[in-house]
PDB file of N, CA and C in Angstrom:
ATOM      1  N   UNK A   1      60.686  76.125  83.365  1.00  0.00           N
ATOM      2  CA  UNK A   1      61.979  76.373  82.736  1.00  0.00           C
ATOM      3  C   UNK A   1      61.753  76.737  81.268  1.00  0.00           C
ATOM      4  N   UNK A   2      62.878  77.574  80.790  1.00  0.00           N
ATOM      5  CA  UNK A   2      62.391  78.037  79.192  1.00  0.00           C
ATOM      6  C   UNK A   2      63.978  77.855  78.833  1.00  0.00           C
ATOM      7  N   UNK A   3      63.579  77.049  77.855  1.00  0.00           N
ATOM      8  CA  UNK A   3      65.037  76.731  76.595  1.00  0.00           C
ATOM      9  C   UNK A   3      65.511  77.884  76.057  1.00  0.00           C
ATOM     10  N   UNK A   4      66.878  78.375  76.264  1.00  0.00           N
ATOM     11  CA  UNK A   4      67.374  79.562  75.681  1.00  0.00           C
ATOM     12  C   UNK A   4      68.130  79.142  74.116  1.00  0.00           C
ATOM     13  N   UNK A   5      69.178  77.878  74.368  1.00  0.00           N
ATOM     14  CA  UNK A   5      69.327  77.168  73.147  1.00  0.00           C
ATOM     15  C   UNK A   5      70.124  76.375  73.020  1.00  0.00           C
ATOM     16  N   UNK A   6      70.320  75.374  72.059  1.00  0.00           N
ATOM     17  CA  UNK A   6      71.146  74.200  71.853  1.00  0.00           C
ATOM     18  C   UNK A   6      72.385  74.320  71.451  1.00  0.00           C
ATOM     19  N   UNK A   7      73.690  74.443  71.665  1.00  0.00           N
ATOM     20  CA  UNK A   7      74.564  74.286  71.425  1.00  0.00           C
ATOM     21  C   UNK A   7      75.877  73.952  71.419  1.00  0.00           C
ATOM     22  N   UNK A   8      76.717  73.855  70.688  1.00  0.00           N
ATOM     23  CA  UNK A   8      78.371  72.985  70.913  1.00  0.00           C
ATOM     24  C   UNK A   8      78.446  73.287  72.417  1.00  0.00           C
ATOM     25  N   UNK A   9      79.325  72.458  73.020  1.00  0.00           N
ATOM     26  CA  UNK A   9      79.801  72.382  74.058  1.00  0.00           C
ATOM     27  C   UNK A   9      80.569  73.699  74.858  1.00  0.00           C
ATOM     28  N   UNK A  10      81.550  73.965  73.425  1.00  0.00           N
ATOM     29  CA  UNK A  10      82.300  74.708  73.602  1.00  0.00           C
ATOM     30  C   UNK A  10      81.647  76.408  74.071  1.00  0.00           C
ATOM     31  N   UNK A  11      80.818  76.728  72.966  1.00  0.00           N
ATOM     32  CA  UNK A  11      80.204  77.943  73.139  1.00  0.00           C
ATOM     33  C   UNK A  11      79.071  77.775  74.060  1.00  0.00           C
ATOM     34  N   UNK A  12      78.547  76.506  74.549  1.00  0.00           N
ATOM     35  CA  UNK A  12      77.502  76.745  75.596  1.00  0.00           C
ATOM     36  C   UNK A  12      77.826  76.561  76.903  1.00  0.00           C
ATOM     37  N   UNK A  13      79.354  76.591  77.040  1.00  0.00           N
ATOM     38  CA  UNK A  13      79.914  76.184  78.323  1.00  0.00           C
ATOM     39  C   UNK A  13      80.447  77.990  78.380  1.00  0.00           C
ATOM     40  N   UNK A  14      81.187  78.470  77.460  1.00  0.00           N
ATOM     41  CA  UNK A  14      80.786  79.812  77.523  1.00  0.00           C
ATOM     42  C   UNK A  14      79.811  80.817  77.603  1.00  0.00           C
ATOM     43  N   UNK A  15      78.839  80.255  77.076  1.00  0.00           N
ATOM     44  CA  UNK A  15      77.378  80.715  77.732  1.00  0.00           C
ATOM     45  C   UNK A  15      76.955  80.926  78.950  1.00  0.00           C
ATOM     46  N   UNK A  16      77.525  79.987  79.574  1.00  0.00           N
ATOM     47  CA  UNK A  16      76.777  79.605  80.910  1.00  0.00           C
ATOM     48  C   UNK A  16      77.865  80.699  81.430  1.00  0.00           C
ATOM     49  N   UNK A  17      78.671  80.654  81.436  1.00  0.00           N
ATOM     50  CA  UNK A  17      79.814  81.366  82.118  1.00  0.00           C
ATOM     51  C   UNK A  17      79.480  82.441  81.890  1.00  0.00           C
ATOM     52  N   UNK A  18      79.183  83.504  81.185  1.00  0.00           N
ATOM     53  CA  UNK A  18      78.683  84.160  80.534  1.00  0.00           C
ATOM     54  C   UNK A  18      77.121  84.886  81.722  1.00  0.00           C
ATOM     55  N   UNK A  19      76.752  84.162  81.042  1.00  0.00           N
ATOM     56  CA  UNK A  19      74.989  84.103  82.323  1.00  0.00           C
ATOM     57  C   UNK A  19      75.423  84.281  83.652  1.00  0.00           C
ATOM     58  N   UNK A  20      75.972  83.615  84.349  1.00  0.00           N
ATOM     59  CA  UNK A  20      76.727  83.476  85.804  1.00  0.00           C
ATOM     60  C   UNK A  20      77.038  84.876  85.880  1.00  0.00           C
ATOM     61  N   UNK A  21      77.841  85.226  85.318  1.00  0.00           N
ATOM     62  CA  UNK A  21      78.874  86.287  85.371  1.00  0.00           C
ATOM     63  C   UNK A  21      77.557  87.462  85.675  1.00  0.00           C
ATOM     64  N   UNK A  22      76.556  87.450  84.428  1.00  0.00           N
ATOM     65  CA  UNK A  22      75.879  88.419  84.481  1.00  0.00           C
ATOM     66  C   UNK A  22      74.598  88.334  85.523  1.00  0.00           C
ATOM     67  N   UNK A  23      74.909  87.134  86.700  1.00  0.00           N
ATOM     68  CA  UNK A  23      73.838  87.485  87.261  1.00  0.00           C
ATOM     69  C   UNK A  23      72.767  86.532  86.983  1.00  0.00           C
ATOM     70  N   UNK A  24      72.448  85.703  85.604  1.00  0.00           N
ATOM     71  CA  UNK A  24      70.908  85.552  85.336  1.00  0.00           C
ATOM     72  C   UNK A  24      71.787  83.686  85.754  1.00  0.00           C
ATOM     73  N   UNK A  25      70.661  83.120  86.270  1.00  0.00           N
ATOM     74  CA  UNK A  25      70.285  81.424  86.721  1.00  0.00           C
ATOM     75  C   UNK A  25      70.179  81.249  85.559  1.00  0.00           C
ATOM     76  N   UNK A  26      70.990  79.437  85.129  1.00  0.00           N
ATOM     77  CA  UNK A  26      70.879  79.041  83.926  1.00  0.00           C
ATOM     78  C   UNK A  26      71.385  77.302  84.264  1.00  0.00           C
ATOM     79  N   UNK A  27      70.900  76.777  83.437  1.00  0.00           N
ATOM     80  CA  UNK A  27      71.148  75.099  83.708  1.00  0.00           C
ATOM     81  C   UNK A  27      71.350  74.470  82.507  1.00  0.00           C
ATOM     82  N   UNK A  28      71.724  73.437  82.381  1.00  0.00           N
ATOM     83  CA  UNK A  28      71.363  72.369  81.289  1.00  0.00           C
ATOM     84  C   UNK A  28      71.568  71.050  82.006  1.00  0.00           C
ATOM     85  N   UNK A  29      71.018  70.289  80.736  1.00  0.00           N
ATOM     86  CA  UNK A  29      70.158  68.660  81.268  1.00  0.00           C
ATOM     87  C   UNK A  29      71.366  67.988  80.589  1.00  0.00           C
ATOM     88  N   UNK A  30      71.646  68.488  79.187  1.00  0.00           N
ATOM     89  CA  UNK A  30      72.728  67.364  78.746  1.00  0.00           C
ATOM     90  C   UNK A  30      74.312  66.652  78.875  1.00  0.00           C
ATOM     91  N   UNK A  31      74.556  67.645  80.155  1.00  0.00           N
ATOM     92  CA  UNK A  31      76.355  67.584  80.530  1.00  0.00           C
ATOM     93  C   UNK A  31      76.794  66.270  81.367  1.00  0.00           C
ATOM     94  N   UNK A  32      77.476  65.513  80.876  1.00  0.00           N
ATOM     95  CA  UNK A  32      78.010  64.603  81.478  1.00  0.00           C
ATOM     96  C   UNK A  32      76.905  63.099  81.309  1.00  0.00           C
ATOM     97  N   UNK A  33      76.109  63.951  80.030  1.00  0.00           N
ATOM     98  CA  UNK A  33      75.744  62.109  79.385  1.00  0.00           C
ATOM     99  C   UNK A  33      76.208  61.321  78.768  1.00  0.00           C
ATOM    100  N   UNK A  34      75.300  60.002  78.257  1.00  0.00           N
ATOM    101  CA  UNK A  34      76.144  59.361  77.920  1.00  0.00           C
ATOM    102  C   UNK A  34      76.893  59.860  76.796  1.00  0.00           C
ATOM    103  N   UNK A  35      77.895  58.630  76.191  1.00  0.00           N
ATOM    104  CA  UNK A  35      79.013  59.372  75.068  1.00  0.00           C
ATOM    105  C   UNK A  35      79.443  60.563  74.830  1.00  0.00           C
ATOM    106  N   UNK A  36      79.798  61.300  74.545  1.00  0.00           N
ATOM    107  CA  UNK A  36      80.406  62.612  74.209  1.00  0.00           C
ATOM    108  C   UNK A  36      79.583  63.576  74.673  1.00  0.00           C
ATOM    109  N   UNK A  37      79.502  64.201  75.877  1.00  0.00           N
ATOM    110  CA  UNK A  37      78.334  64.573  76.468  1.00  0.00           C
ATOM    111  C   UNK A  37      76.934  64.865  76.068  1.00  0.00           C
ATOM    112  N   UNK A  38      76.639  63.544  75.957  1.00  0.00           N
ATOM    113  CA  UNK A  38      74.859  63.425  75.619  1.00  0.00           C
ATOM    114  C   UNK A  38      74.868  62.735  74.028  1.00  0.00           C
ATOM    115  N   UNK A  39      75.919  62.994  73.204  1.00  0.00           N
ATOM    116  CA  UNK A  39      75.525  62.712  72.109  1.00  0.00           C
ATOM    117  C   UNK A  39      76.043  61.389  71.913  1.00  0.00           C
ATOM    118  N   UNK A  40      75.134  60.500  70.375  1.00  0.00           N
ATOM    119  CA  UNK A  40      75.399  59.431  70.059  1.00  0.00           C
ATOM    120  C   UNK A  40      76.331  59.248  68.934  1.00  0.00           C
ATOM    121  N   UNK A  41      77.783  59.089  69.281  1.00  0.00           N
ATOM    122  CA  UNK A  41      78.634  59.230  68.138  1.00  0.00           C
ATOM    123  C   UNK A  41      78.504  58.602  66.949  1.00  0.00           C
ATOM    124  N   UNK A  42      78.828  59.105  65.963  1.00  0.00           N
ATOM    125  CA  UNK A  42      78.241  58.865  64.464  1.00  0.00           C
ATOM    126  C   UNK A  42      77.164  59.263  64.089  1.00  0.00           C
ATOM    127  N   UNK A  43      76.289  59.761  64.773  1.00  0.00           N
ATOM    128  CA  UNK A  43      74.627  60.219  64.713  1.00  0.00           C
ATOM    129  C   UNK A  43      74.625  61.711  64.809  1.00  0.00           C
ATOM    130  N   UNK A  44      75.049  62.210  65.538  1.00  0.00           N
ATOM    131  CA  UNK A  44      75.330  63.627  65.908  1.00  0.00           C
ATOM    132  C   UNK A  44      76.184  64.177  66.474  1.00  0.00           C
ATOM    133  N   UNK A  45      76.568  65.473  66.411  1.00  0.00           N
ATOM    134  CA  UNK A  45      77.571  66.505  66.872  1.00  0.00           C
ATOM    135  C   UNK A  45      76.734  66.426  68.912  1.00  0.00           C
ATOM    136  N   UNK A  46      77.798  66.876  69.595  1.00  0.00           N
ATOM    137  CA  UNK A  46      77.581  66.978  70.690  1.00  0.00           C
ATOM    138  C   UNK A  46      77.042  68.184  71.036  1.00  0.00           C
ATOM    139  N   UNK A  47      75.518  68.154  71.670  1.00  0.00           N
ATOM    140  CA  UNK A  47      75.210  69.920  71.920  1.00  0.00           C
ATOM    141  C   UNK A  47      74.756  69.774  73.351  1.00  0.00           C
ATOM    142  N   UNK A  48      74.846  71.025  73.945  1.00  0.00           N
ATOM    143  CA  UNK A  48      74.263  71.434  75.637  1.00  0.00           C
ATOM    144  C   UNK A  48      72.986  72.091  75.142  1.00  0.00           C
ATOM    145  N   UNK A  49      72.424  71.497  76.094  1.00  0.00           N
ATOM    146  CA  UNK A  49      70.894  72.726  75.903  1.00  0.00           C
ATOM    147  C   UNK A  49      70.930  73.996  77.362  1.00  0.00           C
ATOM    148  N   UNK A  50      70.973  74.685  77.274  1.00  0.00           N
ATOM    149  CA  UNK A  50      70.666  76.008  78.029  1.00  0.00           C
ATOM    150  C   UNK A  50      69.403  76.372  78.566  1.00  0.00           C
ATOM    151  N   UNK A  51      69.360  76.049  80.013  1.00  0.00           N
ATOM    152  CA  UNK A  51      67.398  76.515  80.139  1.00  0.00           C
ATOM    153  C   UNK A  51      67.443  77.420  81.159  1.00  0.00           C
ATOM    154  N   UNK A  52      66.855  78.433  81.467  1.00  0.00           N
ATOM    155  CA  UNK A  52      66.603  79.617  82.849  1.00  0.00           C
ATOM    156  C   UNK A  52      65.294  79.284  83.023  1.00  0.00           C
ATOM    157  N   UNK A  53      64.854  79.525  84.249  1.00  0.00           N
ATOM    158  CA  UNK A  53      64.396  79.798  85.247  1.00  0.00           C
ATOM    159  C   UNK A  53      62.644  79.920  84.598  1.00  0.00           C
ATOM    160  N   UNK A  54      62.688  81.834  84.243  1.00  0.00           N
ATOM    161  CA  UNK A  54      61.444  81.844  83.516  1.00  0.00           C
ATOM    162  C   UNK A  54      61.826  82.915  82.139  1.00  0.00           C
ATOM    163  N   UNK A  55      60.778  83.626  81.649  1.00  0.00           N
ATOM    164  CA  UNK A  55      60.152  84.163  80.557  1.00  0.00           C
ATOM    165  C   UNK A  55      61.723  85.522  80.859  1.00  0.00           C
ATOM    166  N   UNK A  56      61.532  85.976  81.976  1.00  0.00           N
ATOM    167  CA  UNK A  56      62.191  86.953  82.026  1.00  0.00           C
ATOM    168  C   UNK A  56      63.610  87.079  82.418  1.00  0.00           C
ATOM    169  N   UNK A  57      64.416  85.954  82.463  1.00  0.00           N
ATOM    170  CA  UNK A  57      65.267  85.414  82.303  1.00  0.00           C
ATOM    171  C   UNK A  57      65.702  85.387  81.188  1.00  0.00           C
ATOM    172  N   UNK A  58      64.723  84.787  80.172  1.00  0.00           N
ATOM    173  CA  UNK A  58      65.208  84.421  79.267  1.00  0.00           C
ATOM    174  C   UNK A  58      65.397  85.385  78.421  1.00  0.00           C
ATOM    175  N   UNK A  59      64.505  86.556  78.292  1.00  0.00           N
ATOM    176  CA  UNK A  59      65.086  87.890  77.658  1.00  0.00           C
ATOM    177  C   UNK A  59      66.223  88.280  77.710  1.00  0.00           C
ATOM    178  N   UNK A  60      66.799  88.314  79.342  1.00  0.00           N
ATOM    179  CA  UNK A  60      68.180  88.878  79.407  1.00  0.00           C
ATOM    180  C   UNK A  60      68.961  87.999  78.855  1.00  0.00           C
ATOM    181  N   UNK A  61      69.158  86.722  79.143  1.00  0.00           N
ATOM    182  CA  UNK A  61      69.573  85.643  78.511  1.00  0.00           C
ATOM    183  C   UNK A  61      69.866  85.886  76.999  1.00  0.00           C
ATOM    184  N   UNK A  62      68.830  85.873  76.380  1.00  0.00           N
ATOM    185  CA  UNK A  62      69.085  86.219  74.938  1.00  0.00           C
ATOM    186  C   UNK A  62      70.152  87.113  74.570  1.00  0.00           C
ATOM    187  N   UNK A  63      70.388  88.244  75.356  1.00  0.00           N
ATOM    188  CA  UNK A  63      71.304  89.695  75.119  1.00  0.00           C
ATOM    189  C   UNK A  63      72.557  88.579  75.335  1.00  0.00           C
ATOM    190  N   UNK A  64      72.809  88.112  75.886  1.00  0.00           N
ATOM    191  CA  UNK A  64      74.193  87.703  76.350  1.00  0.00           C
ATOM    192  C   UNK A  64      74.446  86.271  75.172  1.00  0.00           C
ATOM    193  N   UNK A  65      73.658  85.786  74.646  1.00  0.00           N
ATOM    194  CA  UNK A  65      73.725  84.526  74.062  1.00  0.00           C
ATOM    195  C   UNK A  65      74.399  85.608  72.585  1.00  0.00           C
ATOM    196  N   UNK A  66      73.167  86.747  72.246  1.00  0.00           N
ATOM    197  CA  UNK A  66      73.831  87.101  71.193  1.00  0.00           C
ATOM    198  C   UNK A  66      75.015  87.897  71.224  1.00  0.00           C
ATOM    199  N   UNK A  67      75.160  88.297  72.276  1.00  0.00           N
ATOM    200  CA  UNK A  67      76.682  88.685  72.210  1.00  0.00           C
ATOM    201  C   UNK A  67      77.802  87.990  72.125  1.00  0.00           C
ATOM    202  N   UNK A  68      77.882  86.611  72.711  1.00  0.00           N
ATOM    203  CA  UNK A  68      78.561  85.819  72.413  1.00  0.00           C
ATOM    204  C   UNK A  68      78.884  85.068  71.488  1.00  0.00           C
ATOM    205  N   UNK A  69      77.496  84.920  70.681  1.00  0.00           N
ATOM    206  CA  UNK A  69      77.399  84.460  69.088  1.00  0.00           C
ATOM    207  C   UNK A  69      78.868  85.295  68.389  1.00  0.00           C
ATOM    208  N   UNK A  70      78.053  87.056  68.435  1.00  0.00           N
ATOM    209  CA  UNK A  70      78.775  87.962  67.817  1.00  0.00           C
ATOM    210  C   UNK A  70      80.357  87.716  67.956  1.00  0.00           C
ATOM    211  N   UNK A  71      80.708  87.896  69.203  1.00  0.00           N
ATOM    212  CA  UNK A  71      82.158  88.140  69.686  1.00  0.00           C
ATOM    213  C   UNK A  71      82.969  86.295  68.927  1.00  0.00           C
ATOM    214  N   UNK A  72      82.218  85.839  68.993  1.00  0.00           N
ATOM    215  CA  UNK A  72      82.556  83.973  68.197  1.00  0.00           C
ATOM    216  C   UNK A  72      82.777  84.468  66.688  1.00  0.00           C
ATOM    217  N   UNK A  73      81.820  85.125  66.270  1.00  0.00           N
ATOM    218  CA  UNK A  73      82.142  85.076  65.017  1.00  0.00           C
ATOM    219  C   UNK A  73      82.806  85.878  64.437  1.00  0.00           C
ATOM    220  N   UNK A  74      83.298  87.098  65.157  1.00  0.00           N
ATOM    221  CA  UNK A  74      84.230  88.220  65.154  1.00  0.00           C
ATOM    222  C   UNK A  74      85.853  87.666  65.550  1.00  0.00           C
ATOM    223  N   UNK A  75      85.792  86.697  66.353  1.00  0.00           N
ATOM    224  CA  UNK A  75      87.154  85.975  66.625  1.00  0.00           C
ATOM    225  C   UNK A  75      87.182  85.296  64.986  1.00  0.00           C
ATOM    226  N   UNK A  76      86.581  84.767  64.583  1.00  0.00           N
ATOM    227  CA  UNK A  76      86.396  83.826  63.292  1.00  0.00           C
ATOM    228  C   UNK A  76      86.987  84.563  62.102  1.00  0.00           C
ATOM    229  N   UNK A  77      86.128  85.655  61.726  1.00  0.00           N
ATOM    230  CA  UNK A  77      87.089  86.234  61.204  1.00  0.00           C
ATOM    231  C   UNK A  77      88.463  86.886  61.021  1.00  0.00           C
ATOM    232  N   UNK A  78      89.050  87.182  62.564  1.00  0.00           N
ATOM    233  CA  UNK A  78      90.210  87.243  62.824  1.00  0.00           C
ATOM    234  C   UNK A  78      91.550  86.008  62.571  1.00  0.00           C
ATOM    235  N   UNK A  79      90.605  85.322  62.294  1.00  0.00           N
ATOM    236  CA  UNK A  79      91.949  84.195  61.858  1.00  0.00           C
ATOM    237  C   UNK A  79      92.263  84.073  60.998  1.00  0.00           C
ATOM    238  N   UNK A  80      93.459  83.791  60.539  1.00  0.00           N
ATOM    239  CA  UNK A  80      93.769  83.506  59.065  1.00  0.00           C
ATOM    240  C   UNK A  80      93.231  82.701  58.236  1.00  0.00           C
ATOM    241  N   UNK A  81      93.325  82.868  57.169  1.00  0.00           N
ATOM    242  CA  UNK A  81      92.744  82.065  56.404  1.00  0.00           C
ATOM    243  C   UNK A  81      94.135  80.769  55.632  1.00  0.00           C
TER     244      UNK A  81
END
C-alpha cells in the first residue's frame, strides 16, 4: 500500500469519492476511530489517511487529490469575506 495523504475529514472523504468515481482503489485506516475519528481531542485536528493499492495508483491518485485541493481552494476564494 502507498500513502497518498493525510487529511481533514471533510476533504478526504471527498477524496475518496473522488478516486471511486475515477476508477482508482483507495482506503484508509483512520475512519471510525477512537474520538473524533482517530483523533485525540485537545491534541490534534482530526485527519484520514488515504492509501492505494500500488506505485501506479498512486500517480493517478495524485491528479485527482490535486484537483481537489485546487477546486477547495477556488471555492475559498469565492466566499465572502
Amino acid at each position: 500500500m502507498e500513502q497518498l495523504a493525510s487529511l481533514s475529514p471533510i476533504l478526504g472523504l471527498r477524496v475518496l469519492q473522488e478516486l471511486e468515481d475515477a476508477g482508482i482503489p483507495a482506503t484508509t485506516t483512520d475512519m471510525l476511530g477512537s474520538g473524533a475519528l482517530g483523533s485525540l481531542p485537545g491534541f490534534s485536528p482530526p485527519t484520514i489517511t488515504i492509501w492505494v493499492p500500488d506505485e501506479a495508483a498512486l500517480e493517478q491518485a495524485r491528479v485527482v487529490l490535486e484537483r481537489v485541493r485546487n477546486e477547495d481552494l477556488e471555492a475559498d476564494d469565492d466566499e465572502p469575506t
